[in-house]
C-alpha atoms as a PDB file:
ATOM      1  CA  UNK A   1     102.692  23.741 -46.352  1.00  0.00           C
ATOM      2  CA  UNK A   2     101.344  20.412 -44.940  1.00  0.00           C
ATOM      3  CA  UNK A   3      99.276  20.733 -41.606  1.00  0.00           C
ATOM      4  CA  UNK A   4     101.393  20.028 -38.757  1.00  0.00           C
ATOM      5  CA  UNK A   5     100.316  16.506 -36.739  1.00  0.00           C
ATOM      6  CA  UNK A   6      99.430  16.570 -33.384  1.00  0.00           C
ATOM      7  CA  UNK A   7     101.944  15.414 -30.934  1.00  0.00           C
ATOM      8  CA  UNK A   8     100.181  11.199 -30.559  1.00  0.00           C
ATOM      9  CA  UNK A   9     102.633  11.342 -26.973  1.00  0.00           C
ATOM     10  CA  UNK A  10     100.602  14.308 -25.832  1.00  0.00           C
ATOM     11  CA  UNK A  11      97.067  13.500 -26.663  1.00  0.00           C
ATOM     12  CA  UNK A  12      97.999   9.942 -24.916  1.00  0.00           C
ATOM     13  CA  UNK A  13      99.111  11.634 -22.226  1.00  0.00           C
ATOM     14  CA  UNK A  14      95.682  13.734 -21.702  1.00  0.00           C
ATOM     15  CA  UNK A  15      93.662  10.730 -21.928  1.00  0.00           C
ATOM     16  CA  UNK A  16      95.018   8.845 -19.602  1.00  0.00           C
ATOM     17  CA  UNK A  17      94.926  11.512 -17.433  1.00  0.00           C
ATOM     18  CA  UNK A  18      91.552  12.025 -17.499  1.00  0.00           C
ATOM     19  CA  UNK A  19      90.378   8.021 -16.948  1.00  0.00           C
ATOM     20  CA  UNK A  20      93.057   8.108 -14.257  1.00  0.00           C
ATOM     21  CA  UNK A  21      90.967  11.343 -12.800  1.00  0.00           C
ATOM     22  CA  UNK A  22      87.592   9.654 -13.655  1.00  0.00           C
ATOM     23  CA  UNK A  23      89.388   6.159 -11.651  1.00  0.00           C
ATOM     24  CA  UNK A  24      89.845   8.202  -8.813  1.00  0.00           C
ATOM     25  CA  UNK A  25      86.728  10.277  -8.426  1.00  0.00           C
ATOM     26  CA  UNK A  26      84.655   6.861  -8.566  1.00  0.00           C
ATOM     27  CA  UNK A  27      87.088   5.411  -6.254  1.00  0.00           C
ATOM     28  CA  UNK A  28      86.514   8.292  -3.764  1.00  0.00           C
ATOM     29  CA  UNK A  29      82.808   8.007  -4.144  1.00  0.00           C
ATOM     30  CA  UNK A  30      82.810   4.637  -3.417  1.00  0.00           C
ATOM     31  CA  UNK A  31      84.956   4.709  -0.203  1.00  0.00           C
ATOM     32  CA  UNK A  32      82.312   7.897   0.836  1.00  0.00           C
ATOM     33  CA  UNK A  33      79.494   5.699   0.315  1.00  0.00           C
ATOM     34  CA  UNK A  34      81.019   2.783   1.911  1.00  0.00           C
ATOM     35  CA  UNK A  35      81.653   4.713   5.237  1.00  0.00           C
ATOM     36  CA  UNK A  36      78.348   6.433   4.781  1.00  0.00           C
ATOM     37  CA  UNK A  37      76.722   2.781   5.343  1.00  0.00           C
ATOM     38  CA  UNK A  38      78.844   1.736   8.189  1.00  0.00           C
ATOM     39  CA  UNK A  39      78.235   5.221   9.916  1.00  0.00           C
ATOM     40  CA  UNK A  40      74.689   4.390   9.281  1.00  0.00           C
ATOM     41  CA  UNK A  41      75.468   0.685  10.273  1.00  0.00           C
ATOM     42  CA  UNK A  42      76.755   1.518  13.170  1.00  0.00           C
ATOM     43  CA  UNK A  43      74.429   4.673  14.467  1.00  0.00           C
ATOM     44  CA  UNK A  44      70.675   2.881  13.844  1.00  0.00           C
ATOM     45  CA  UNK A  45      72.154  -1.137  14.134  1.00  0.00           C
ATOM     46  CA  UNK A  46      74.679  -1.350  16.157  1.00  0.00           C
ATOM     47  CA  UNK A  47      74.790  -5.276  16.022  1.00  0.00           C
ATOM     48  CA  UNK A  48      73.807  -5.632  12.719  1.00  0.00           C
ATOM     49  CA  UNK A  49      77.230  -7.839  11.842  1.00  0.00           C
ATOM     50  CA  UNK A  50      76.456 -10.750  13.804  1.00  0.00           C
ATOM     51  CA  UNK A  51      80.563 -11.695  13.111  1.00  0.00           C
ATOM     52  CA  UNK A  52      81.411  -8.636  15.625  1.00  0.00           C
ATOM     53  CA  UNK A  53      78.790  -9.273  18.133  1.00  0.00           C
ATOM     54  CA  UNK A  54      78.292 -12.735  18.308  1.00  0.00           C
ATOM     55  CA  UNK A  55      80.780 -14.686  20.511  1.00  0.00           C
ATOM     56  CA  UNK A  56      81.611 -17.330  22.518  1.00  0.00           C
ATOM     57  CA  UNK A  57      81.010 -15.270  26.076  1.00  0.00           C
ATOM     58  CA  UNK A  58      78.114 -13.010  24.713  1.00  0.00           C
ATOM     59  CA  UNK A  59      75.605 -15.034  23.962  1.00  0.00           C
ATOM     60  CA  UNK A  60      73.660 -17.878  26.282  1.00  0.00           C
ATOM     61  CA  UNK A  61      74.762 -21.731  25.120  1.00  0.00           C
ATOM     62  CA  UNK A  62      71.897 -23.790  25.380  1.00  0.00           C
ATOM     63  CA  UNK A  63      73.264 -26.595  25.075  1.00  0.00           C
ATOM     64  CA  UNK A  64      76.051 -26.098  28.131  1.00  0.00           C
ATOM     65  CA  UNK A  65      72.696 -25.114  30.272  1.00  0.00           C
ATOM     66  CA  UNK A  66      71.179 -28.461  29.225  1.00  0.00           C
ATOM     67  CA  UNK A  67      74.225 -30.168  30.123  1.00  0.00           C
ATOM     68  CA  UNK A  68      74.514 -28.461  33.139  1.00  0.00           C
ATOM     69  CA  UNK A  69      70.822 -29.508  34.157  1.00  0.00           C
ATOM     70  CA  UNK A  70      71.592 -33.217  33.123  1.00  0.00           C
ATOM     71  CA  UNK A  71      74.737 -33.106  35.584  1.00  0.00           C
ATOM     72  CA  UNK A  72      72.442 -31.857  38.578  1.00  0.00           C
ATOM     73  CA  UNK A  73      70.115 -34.557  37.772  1.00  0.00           C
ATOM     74  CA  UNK A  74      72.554 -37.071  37.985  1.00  0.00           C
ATOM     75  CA  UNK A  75      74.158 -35.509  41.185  1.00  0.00           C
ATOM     76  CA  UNK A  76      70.721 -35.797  42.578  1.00  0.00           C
ATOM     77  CA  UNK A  77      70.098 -39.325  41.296  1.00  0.00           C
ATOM     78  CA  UNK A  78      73.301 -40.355  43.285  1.00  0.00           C
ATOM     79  CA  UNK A  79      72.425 -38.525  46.629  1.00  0.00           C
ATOM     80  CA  UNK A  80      68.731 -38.741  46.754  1.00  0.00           C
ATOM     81  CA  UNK A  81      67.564 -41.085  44.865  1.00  0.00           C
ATOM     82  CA  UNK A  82      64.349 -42.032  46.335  1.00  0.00           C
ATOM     83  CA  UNK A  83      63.900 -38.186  46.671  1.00  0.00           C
ATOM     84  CA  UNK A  84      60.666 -36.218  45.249  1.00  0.00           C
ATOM     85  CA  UNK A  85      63.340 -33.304  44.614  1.00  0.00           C
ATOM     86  CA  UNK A  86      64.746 -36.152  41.638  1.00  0.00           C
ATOM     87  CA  UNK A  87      61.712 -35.985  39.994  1.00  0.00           C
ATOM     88  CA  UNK A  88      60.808 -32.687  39.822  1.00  0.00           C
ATOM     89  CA  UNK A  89      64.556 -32.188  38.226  1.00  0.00           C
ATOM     90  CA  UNK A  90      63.337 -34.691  35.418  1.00  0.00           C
ATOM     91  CA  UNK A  91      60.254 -32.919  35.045  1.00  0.00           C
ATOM     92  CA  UNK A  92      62.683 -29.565  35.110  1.00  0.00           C
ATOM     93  CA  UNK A  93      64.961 -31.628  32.430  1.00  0.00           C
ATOM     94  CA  UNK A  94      62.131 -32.070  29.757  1.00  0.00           C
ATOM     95  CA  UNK A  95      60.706 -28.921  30.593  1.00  0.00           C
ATOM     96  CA  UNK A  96      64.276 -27.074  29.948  1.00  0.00           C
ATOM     97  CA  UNK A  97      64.541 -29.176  26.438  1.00  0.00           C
ATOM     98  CA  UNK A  98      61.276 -28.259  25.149  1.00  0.00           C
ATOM     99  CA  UNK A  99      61.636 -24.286  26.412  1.00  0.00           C
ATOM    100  CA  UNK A 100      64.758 -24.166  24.522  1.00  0.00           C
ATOM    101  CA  UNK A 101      63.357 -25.654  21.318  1.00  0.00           C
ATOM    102  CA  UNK A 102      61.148 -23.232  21.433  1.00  0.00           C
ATOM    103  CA  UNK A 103      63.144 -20.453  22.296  1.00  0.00           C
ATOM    104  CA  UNK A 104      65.475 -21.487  18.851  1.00  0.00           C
ATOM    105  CA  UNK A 105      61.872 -21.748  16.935  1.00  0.00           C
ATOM    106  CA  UNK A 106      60.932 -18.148  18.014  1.00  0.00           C
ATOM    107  CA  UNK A 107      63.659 -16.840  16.592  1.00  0.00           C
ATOM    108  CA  UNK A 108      63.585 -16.506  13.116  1.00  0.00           C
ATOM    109  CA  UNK A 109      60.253 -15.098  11.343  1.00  0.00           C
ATOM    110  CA  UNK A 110      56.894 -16.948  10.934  1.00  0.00           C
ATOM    111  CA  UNK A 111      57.026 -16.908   6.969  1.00  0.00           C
ATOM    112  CA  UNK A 112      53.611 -17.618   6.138  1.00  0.00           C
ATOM    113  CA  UNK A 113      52.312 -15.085   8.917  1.00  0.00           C
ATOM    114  CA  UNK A 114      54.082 -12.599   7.990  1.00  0.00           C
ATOM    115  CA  UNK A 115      53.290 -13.630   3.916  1.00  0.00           C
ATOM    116  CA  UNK A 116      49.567 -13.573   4.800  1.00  0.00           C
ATOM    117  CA  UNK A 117      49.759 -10.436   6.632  1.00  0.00           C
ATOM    118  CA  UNK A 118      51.959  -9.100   3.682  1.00  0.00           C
ATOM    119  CA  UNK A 119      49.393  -9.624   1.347  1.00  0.00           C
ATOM    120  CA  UNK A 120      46.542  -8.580   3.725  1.00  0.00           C
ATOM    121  CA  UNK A 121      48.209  -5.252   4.411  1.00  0.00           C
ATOM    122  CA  UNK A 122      48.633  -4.955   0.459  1.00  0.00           C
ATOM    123  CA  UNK A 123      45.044  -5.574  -0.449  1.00  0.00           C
ATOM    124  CA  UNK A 124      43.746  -3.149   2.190  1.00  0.00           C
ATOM    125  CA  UNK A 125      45.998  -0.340   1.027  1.00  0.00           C
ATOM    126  CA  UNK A 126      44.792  -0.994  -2.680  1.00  0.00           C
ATOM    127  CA  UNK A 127      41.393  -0.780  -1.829  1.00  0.00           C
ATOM    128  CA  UNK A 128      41.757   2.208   0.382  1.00  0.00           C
ATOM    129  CA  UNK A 129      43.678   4.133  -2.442  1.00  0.00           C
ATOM    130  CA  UNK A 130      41.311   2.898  -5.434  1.00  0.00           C
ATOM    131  CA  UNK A 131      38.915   4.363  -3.000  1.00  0.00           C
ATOM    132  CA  UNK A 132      40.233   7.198  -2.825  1.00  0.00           C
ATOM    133  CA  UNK A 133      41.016   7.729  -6.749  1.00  0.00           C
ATOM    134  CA  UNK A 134      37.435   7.330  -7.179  1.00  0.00           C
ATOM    135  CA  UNK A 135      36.209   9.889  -4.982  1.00  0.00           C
ATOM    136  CA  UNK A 136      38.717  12.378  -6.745  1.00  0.00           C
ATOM    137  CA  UNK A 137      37.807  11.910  -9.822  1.00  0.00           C
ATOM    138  CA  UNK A 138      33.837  12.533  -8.760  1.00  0.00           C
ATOM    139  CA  UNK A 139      34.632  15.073  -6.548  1.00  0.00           C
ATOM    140  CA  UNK A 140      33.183  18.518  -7.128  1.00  0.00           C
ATOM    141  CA  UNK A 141      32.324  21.749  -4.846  1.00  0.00           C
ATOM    142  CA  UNK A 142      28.796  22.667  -4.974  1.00  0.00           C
ATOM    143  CA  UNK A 143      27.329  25.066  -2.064  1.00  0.00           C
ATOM    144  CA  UNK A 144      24.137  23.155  -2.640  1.00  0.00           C
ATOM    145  CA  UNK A 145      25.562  19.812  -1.413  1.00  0.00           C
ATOM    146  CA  UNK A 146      27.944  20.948   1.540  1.00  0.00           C
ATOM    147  CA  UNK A 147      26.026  19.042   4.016  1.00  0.00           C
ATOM    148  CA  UNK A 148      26.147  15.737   2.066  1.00  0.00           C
ATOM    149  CA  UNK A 149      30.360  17.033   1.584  1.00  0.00           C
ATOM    150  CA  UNK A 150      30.393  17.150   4.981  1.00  0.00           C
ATOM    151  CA  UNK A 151      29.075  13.702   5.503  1.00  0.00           C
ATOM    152  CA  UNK A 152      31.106  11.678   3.161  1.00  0.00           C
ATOM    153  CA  UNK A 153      34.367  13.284   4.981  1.00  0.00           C
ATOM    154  CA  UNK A 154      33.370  11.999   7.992  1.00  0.00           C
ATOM    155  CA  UNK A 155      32.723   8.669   6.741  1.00  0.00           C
ATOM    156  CA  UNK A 156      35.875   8.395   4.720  1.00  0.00           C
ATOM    157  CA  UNK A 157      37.729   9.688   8.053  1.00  0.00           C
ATOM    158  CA  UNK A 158      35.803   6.628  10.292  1.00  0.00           C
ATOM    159  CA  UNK A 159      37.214   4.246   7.835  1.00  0.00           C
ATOM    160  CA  UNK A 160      40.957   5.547   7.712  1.00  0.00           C
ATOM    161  CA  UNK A 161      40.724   5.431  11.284  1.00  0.00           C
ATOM    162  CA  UNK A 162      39.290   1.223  10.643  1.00  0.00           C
ATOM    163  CA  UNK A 163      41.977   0.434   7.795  1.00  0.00           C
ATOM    164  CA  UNK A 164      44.494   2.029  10.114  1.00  0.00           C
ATOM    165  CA  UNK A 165      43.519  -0.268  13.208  1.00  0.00           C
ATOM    166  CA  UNK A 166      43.569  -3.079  10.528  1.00  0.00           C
ATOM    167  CA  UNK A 167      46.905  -2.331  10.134  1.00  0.00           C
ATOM    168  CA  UNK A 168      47.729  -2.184  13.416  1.00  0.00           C
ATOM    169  CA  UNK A 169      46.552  -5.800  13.723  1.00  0.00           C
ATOM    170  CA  UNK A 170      48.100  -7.250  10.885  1.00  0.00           C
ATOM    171  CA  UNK A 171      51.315  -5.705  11.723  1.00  0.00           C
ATOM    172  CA  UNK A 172      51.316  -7.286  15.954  1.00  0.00           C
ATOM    173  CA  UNK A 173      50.314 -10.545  14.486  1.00  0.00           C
ATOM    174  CA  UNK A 174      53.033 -12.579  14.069  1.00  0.00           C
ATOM    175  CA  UNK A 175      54.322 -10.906  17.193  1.00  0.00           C
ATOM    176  CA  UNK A 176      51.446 -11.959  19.182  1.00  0.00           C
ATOM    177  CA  UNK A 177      51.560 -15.532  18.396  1.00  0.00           C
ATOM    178  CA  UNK A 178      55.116 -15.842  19.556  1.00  0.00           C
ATOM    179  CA  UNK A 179      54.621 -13.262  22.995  1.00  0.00           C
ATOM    180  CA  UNK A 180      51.649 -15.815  23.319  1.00  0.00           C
ATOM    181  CA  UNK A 181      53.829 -19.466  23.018  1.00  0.00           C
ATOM    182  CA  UNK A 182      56.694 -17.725  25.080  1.00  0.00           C
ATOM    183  CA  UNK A 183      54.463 -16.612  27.926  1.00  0.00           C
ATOM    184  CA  UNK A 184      52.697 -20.412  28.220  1.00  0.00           C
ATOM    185  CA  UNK A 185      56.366 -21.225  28.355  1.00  0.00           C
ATOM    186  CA  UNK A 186      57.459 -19.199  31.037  1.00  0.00           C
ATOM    187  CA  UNK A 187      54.560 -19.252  33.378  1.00  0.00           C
ATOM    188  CA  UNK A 188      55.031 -23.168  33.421  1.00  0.00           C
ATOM    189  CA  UNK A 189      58.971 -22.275  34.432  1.00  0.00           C
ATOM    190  CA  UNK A 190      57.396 -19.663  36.926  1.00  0.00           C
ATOM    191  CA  UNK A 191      55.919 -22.618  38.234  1.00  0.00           C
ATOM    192  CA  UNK A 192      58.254 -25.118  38.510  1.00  0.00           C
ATOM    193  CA  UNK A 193      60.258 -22.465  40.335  1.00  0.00           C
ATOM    194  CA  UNK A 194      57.305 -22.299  42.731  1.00  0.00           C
ATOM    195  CA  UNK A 195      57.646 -26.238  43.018  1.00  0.00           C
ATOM    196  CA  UNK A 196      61.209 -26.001  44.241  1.00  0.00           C
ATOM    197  CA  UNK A 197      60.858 -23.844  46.546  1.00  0.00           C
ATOM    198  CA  UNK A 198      58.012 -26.294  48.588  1.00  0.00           C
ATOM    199  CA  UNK A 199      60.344 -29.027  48.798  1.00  0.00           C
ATOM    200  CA  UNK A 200      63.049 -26.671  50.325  1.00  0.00           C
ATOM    201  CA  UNK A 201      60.000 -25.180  52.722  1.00  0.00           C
ATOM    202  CA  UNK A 202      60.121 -28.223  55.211  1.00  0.00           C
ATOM    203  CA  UNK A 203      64.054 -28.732  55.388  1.00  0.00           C
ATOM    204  CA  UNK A 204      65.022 -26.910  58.655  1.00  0.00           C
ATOM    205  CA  UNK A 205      68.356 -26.773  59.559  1.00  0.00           C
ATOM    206  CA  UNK A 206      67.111 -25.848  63.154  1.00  0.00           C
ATOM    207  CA  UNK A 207      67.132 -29.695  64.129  1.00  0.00           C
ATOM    208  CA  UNK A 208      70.971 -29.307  63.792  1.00  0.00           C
ATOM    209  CA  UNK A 209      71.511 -26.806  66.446  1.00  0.00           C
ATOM    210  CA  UNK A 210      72.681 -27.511  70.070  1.00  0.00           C
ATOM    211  CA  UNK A 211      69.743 -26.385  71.394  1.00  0.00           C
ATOM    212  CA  UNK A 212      67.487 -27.758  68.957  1.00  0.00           C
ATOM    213  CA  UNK A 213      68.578 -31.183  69.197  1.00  0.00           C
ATOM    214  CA  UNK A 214      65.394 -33.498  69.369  1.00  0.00           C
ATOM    215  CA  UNK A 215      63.484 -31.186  69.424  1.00  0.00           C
ATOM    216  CA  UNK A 216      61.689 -31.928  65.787  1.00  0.00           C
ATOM    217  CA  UNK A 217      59.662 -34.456  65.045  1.00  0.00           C
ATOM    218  CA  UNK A 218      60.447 -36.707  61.521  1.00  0.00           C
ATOM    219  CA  UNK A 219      58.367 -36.899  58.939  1.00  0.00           C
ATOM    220  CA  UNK A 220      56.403 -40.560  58.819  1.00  0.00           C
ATOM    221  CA  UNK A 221      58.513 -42.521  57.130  1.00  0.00           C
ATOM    222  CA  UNK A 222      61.377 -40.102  56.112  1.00  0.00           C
ATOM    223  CA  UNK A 223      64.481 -39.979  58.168  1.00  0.00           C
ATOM    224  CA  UNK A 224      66.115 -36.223  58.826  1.00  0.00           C
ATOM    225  CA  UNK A 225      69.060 -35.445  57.063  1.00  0.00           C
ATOM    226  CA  UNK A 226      72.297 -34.892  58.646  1.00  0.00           C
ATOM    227  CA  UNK A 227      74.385 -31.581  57.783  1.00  0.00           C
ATOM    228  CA  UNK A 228      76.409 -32.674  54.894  1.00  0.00           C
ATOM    229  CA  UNK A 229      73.037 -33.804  53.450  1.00  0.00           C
ATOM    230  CA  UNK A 230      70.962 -31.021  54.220  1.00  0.00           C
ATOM    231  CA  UNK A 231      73.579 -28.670  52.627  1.00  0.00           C
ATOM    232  CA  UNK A 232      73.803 -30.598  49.243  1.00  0.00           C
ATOM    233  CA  UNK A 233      70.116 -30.590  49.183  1.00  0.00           C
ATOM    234  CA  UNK A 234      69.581 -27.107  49.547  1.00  0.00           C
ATOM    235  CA  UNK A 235      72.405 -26.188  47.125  1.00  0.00           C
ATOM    236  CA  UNK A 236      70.868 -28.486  44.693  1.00  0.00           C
ATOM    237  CA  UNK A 237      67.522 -26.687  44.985  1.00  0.00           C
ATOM    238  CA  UNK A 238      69.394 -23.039  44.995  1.00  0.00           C
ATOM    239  CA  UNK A 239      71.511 -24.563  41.315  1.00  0.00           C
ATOM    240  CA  UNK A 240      67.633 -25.716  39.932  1.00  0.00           C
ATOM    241  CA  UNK A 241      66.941 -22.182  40.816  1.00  0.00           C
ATOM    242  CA  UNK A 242      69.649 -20.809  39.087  1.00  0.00           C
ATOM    243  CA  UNK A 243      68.872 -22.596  35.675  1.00  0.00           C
ATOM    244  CA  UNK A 244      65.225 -22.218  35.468  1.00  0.00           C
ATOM    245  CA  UNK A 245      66.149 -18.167  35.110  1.00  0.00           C
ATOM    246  CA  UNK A 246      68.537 -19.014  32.497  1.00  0.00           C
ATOM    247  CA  UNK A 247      66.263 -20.993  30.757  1.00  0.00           C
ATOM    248  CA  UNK A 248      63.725 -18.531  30.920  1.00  0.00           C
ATOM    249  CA  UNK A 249      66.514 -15.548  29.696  1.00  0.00           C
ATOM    250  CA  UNK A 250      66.973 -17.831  26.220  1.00  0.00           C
ATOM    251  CA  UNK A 251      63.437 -16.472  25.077  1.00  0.00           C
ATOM    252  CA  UNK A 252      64.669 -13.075  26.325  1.00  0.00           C
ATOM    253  CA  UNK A 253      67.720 -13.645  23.755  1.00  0.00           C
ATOM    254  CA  UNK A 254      66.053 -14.779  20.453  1.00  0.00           C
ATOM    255  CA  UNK A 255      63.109 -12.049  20.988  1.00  0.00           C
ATOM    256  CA  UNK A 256      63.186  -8.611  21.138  1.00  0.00           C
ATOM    257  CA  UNK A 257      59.933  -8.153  22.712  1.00  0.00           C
ATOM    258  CA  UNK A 258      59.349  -5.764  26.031  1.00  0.00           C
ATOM    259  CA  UNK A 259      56.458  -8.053  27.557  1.00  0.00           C
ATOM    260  CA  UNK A 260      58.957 -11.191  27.501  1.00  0.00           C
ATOM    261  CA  UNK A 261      62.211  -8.918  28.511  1.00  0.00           C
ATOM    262  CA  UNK A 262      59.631  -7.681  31.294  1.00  0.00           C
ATOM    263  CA  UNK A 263      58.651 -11.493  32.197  1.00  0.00           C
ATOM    264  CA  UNK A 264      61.828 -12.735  32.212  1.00  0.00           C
ATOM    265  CA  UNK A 265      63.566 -10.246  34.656  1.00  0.00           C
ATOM    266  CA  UNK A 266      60.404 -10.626  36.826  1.00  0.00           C
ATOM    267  CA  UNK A 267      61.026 -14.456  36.519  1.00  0.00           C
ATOM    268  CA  UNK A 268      64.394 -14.094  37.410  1.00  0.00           C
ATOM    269  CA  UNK A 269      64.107 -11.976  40.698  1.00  0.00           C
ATOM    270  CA  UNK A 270      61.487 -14.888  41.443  1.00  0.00           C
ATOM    271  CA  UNK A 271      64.132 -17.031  41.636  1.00  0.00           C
ATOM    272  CA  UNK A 272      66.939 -14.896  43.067  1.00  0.00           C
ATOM    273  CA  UNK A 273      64.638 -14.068  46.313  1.00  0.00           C
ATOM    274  CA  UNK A 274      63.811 -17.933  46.202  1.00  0.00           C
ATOM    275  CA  UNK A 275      67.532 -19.073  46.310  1.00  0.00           C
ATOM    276  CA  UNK A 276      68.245 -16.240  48.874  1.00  0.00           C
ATOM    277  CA  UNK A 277      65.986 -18.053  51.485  1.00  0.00           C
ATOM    278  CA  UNK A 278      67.907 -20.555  50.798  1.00  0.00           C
ATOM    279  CA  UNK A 279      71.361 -19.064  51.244  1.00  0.00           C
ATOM    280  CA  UNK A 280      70.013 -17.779  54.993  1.00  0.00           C
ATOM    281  CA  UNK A 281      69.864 -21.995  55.585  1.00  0.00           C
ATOM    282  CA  UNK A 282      73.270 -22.528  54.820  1.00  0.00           C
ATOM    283  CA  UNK A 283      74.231 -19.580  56.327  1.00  0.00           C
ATOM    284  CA  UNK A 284      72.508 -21.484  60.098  1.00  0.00           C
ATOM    285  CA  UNK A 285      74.189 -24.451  58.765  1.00  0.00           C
ATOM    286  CA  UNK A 286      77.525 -22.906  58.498  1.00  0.00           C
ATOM    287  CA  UNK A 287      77.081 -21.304  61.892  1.00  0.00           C
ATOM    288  CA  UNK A 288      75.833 -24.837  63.520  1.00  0.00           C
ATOM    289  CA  UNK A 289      79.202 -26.240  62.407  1.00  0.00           C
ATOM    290  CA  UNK A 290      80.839 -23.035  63.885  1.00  0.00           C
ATOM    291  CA  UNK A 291      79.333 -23.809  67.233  1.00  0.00           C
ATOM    292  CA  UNK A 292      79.964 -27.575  67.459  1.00  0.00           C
ATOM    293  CA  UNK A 293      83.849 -26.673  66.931  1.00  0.00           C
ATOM    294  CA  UNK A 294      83.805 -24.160  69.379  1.00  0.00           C
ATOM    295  CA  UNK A 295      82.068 -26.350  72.267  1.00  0.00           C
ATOM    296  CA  UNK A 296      84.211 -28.866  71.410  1.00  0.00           C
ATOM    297  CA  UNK A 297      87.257 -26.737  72.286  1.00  0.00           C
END
């Protein structure tokens, strides 16, 4: 009798079967991996996708808060022209261009820091482990020689505790030199801040009340302001205010740094107990008007 054949349909059948099963067991594995990573994504860097996070409302627009500044400038140019408050807004101006160039610059990583200190880092750790391969290989346990045993473990221990400080600068560096440029940056905000708030010091809206009328004495050659005046000036300072703390919050944005998050919100309640002076002014000024309209009635 001849052997029978196999049935060619069946065996067909089995093998695609079983690359079908192999299809989907990789296909599972992948789509288990995949959410692994996003799980993992998501749980240690939350804003990893800058797509997702980044948007038009959630970031700061530097440009819109240099444009802004420019605007105030030019309001002031029109009002006061011959004011000192117009130049320190220009002074404000080239300030706010140069913070936020640096800001943008701070950013991104210092390549050849962090290169150098790549390599530095490397070369230490090479000699600190072909140090340490040496010493194995000559290491024996002799009773005679404890004390001189007991000697080179302290000294290898004082320089782990050296290479490890090493380390320690190497790996601040880079974030150092930028906490360094960002704080020059900010303390000349901080100051400009302080500048503000002098030329606001000697505008008193108490001139403007009924029973203060006359009773101050002008500046040599300055004339007082009236009401409508005196209220555009102090809102200009309290809007200069305003955008020096945004300014300074850019470096707060493009670093992740605790020292500048720290400066910045101290910066920034600067400037919010600065404009709130200023509020209490228009506040009198508000009231003035008040009681003019109700002694005229």
């Amino acid at each position: 009798m001849c052997p029978r054949r196999p049935d060619i349909g069946s065996e067909g059948k089995i093998v695609s079967c079983r690359t079908k099963s192999r299809a989907e067991r990789t296909t599972a594995f992948c789509s288990i991996s995949r959410s692994f990573c996003m799980n993992w994504q998501s749980w240690f860097l939350p804003f990893w996708d800058k797509s997702l996070s980044a948007g038009k409302f959630t970031d700061l627009n530097p440009s819109s808060i240099l444009q802004t500044i420019c605007g105030l400038e030019n309001r002031i140019q029109q009002q006061f022209p011959d004011s000192g408050l117009l130049q320190v807004c220009k002074e404000f101006h080239n300030l706010a261009v140069q913070s936020e160039k640096l800001a943008r610059q701070l950013g991104p990583p210092i390549w050849p820091v962090r290169v150098v200190t790549i390599l530095a880092a490397g070369l230490l750790l090479f000699v600190a482990i072909g140090a340490v391969m040496v010493l194995a290989e000559s290491f024996s346990i002799n009773t005679e020689d404890i004390s001189e045993l007991l000697q080179a473990t302290e000294a290898g221990i004082n320089e782990l505790i050296f290479l490890g400080l090493a380390l320690y600068f190497l790996i601040g560096l880079e974030a150092r030199i930028k906490r360094h440029s960002a704080l020059q940056a900010l303390h000349r905000l901080r100051s400009i801040a302080h500048v503000v708030d002098m030329h606001q010091l000697t505008k008193d809206p108490a001139h403007l009340l009924s029973q203060f009328q006359g009773s101050d004495v002008p500046m040599a050659g300055k004339r007082p302001l009236n009401r409508y005046e005196l209220m555009r000036y102090l809102d200009y300072c309290a809007e200069m205010l305003a955008l020096d703390s945004k300014i300074a919050a850019l470096f707060a944005q493009n670093m992740d740094d605790p020292v500048i998050l720290t400066t910045v919100n101290e910066l920034e309640s600067l400037t919010q107990g600065l404009s709130g002076k200023i509020w209490q002014k228009i506040m009198i000024l508000d009231l003035a008007e008040e009681q003019s309209h109700v002694s005229d009635d």
